[in-house]
N, C-alpha and C. Protein backbone atom coordinates (compact mmCIF):
# COMPACT_ATOMS: atom_id res chain seq x y z
N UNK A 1 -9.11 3.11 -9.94
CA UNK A 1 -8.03 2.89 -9.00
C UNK A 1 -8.41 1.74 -8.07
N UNK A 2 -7.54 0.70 -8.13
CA UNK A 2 -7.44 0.18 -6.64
C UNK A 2 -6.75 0.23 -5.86
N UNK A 3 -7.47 -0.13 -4.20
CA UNK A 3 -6.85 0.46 -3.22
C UNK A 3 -7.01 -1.07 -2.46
N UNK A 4 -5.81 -1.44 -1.58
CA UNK A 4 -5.63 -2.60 -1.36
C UNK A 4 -5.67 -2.12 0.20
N UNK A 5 -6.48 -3.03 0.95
CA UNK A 5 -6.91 -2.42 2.61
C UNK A 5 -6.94 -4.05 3.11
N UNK A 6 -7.19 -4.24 4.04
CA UNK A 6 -7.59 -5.07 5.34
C UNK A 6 -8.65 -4.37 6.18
N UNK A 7 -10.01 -5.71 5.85
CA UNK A 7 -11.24 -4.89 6.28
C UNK A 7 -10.86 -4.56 7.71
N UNK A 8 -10.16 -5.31 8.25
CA UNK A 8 -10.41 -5.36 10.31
C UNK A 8 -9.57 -4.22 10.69
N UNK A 9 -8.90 -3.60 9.82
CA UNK A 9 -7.91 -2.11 10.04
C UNK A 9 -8.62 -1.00 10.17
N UNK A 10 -8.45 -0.47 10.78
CA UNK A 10 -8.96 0.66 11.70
C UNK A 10 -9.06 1.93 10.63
N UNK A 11 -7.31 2.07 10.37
CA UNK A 11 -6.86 3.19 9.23
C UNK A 11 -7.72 2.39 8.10
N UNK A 12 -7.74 1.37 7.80
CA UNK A 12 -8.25 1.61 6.64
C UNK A 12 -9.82 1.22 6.19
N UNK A 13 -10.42 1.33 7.47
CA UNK A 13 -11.96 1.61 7.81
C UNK A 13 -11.97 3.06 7.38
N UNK A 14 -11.05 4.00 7.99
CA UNK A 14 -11.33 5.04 7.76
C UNK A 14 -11.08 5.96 6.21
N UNK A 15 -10.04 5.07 5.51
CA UNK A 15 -10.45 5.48 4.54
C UNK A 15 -11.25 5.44 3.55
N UNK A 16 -11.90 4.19 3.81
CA UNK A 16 -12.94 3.66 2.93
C UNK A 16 -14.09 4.40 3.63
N UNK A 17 -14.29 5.03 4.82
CA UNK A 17 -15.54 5.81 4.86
C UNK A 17 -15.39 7.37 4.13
N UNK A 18 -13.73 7.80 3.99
CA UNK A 18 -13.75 9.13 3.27
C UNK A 18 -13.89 8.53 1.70
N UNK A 19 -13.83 7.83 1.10
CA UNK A 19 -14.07 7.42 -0.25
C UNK A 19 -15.56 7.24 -0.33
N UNK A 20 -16.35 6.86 0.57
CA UNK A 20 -18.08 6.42 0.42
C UNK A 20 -18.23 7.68 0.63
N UNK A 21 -17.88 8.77 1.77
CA UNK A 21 -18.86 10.05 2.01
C UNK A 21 -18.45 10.69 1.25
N UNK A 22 -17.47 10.92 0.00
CA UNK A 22 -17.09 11.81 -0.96
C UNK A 22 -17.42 11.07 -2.23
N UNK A 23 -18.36 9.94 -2.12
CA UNK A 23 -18.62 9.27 -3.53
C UNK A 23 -17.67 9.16 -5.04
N UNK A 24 -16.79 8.77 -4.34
CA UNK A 24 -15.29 8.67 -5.10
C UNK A 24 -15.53 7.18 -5.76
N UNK A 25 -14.73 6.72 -6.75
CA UNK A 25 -15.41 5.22 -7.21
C UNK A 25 -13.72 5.01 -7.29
N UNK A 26 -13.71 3.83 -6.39
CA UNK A 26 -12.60 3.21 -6.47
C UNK A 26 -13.01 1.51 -6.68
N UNK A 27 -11.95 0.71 -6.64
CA UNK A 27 -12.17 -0.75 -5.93
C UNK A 27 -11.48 -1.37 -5.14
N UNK A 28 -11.98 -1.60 -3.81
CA UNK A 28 -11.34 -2.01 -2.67
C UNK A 28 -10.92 -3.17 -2.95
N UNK A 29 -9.94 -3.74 -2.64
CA UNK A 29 -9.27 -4.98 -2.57
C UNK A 29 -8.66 -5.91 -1.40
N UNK A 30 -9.39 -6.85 -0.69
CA UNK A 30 -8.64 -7.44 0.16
C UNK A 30 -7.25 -7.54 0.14
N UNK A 31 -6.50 -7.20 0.83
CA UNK A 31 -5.18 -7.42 0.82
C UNK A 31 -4.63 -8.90 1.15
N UNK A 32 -5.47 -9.46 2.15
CA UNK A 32 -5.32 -11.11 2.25
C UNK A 32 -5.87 -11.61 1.29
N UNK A 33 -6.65 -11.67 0.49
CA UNK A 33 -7.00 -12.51 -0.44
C UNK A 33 -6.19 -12.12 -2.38
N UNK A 34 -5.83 -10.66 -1.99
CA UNK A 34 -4.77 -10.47 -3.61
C UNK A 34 -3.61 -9.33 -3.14
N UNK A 35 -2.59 -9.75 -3.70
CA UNK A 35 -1.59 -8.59 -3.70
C UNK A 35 -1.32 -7.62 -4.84
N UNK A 36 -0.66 -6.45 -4.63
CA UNK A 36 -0.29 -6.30 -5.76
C UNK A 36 1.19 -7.36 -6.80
N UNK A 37 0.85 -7.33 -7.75
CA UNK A 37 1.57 -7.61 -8.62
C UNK A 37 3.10 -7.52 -8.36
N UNK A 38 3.86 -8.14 -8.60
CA UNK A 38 5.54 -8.12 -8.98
C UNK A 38 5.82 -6.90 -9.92
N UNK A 39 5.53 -6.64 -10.71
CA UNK A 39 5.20 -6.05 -11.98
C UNK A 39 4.56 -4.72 -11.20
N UNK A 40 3.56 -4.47 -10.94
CA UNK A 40 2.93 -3.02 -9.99
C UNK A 40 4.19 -2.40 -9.02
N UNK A 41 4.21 -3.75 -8.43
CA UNK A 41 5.53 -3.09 -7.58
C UNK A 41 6.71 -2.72 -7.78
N UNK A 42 7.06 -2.90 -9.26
CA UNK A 42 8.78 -2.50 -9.40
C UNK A 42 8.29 -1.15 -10.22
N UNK A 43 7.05 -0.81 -11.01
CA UNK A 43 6.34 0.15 -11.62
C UNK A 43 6.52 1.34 -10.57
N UNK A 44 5.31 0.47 -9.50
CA UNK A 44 5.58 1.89 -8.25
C UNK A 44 6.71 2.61 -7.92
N UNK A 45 7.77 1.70 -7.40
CA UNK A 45 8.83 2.32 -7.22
C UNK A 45 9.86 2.89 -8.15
N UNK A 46 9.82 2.87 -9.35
CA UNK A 46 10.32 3.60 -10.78
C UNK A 46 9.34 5.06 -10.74
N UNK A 47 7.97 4.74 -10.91
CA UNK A 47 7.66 5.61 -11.28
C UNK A 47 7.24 6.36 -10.09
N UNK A 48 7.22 6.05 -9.04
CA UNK A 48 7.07 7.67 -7.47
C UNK A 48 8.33 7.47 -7.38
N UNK A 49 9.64 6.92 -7.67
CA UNK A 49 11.05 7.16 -7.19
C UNK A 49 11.05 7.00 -5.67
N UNK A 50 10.54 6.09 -4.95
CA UNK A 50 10.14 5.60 -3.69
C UNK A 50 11.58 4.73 -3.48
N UNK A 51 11.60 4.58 -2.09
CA UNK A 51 12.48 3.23 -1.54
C UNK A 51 11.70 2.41 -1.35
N UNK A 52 11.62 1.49 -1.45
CA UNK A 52 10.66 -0.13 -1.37
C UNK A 52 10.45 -0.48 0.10
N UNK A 53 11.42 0.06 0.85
CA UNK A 53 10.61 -0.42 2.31
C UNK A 53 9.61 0.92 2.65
N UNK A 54 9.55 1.53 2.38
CA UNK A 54 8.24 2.45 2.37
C UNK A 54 6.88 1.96 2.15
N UNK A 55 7.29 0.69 1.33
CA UNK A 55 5.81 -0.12 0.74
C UNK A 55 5.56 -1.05 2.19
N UNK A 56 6.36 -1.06 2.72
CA UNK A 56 6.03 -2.34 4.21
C UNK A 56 5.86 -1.73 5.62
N UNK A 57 4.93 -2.49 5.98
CA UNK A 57 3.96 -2.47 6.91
C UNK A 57 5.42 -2.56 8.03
N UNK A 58 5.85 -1.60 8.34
CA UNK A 58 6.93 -1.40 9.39
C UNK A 58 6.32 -1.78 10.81
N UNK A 59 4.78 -1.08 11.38
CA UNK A 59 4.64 -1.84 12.43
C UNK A 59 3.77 -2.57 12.77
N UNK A 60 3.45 -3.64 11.54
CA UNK A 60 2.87 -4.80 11.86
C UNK A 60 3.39 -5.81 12.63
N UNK A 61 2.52 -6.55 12.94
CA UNK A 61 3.14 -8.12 13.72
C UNK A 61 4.30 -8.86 12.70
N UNK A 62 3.32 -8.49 11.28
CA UNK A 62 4.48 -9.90 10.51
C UNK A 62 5.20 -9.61 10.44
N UNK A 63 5.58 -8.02 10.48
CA UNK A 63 7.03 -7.68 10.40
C UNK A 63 7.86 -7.90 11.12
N UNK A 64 7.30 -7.80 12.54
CA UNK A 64 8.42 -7.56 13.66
C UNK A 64 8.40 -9.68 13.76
N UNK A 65 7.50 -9.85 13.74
CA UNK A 65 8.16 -11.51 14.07
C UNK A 65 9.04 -11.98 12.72
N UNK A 66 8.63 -11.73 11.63
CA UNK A 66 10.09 -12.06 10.51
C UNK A 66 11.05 -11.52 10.97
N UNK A 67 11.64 -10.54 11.79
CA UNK A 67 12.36 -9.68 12.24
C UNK A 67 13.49 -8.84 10.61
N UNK A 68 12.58 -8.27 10.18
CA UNK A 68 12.34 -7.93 8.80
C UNK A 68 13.29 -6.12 8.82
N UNK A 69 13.22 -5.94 10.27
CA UNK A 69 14.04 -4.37 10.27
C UNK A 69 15.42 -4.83 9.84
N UNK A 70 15.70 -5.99 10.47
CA UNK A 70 17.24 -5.88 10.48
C UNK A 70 17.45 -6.71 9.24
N UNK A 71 16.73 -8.04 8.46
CA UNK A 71 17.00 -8.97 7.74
C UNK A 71 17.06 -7.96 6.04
N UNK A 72 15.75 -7.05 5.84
CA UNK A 72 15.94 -6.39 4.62
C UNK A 72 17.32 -5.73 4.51
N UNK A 73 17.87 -5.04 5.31
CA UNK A 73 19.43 -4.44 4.68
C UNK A 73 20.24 -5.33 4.11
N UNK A 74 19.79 -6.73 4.22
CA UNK A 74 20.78 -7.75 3.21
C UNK A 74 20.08 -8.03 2.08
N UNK A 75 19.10 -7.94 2.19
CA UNK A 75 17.93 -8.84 0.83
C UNK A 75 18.11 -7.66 -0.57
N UNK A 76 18.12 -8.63 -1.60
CA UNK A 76 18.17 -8.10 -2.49
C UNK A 76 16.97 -7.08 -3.68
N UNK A 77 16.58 -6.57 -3.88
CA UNK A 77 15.37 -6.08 -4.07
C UNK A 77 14.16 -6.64 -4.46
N UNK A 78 14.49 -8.01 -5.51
CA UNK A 78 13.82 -8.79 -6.16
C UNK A 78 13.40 -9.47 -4.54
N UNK A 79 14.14 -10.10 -3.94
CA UNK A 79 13.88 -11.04 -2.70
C UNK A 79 13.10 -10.15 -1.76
N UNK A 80 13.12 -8.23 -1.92
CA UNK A 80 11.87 -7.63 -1.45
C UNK A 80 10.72 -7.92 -1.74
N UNK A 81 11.09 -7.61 -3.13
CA UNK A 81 9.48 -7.08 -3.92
C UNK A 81 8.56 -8.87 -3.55
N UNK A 82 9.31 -9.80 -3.69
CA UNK A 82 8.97 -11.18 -2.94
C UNK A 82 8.19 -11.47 -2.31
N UNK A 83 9.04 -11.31 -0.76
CA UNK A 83 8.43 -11.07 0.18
C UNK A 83 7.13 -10.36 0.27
N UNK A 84 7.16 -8.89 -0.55
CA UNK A 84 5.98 -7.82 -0.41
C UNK A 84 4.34 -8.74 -0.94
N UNK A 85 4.81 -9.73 -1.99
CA UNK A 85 3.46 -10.06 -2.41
C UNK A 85 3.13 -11.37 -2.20
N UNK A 86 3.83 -11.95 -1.31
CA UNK A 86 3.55 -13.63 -1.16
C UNK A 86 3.02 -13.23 0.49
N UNK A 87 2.46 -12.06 1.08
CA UNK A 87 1.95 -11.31 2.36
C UNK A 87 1.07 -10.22 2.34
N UNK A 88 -0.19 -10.11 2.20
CA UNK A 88 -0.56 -8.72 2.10
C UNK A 88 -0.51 -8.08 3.45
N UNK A 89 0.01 -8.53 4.68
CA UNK A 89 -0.04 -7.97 5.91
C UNK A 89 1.29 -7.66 5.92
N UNK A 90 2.06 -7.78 5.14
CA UNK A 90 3.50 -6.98 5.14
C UNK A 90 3.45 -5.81 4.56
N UNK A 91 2.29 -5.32 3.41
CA UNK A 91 2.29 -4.30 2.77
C UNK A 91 1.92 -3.02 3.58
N UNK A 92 1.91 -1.78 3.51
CA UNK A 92 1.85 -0.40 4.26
C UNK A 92 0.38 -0.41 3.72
N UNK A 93 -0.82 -0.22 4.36
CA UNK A 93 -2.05 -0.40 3.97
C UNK A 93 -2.78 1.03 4.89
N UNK A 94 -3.79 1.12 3.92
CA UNK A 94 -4.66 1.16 2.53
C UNK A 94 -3.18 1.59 1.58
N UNK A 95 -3.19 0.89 0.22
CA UNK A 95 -2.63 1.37 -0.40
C UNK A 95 -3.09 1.54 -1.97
N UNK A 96 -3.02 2.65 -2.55
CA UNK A 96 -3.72 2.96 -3.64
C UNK A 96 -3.08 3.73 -4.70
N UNK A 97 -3.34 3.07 -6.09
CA UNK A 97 -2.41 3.62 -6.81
C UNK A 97 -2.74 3.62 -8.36
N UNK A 98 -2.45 4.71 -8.59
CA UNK A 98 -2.62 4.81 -10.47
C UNK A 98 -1.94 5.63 -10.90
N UNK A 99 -1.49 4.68 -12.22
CA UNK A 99 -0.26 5.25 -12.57
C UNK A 99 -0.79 6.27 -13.56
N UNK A 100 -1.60 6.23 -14.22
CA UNK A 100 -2.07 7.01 -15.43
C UNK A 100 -2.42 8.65 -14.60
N UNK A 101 -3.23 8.66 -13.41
CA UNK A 101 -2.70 9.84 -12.75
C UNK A 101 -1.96 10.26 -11.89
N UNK A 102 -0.88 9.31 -11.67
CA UNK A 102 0.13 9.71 -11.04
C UNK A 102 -0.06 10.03 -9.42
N UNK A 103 -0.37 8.84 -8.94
CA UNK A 103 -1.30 9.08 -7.20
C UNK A 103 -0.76 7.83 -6.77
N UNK A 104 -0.08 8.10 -6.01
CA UNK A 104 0.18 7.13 -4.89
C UNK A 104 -0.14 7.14 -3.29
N UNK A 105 -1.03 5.95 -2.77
CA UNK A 105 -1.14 6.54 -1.15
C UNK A 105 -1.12 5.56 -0.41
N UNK A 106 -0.12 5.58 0.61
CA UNK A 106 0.39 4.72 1.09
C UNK A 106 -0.32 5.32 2.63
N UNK A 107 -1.27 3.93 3.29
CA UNK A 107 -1.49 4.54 4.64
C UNK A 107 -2.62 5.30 4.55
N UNK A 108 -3.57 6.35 5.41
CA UNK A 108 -4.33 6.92 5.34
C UNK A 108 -4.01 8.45 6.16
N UNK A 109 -3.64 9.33 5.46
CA UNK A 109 -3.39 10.83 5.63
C UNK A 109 -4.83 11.38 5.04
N UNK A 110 -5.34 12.26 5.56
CA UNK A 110 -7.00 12.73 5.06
C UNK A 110 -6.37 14.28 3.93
N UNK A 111 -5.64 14.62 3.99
CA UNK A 111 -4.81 15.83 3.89
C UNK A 111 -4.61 15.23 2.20
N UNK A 112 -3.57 14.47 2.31
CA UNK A 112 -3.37 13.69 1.16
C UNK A 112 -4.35 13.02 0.16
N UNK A 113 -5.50 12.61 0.90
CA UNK A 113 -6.39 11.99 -0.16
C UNK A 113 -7.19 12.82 -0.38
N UNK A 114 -7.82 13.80 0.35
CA UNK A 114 -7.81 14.90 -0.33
C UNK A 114 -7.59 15.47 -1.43
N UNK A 115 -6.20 15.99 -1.40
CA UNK A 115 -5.34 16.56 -2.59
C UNK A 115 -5.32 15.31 -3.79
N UNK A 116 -5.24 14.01 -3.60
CA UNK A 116 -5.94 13.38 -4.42
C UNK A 116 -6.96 12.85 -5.49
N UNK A 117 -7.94 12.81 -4.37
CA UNK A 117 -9.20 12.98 -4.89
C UNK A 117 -10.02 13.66 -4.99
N UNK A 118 -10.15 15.22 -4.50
CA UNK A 118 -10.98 15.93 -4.10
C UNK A 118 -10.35 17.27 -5.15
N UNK A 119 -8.43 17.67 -4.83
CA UNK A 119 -8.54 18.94 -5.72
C UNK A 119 -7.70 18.81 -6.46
N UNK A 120 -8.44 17.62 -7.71
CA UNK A 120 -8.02 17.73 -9.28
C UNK A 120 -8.83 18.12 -10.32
């Protein structure tokens, strides 16, 4: 699995310390330096049956200065999924995902990664 974080994030310091103290093998991925895929992202949302702004970083900076609350209710999904990967600071981070077991985690809930990684 990879899990796409921003080292200087707080949340997702913390999940990368519950993945090291539970010796879980993932691969972390800068989110500024790779996004996910065009292709990952229309996957994700088919296959968790998600709404696509669920995938965005609602209260980041880049969001609120694109002024991105009010501009997405016009954009078309493709002109989402777009946006989502030409920014990894627009994405909802840590985010981690495999499709083969069916795990999606958006953000860092300890509850959730848990039930994730811990009771399968």
């Amino acid at each position: 699995m990879k899990i796409y974080h921003y080292p200087k994030c707080t949340t997702c310091k913390r999940a990368k310390k519950f993945i090291e103290d539970n010796n879980i093998k993932v691969d972390f991925v800068d989110i500024t330096e790779e996004q996910p895929s065009a292709s990952d992202i229309k996957k994700i949302l088919k296959e968790f049956d998600i709404d696509i702004k669920k995938l965005f970083n609602t209260s980041g900076m880049k969001y609120r200065e694109l002024g991105l609350k009010d501009k997405l209710k016009e954009m078309s999904e493709k002109e989402k999924i777009d946006l989502l990967i030409s920014d990894g600071m627009l994405i909802k981070r840590p985010l981690g995902y495999d499709f083969k077991k069916k795990i999606l985690l958006r953000g860092f809930k300890e509850e959730e990664w848990k039930d994730a990684f811990l009771n399968k």
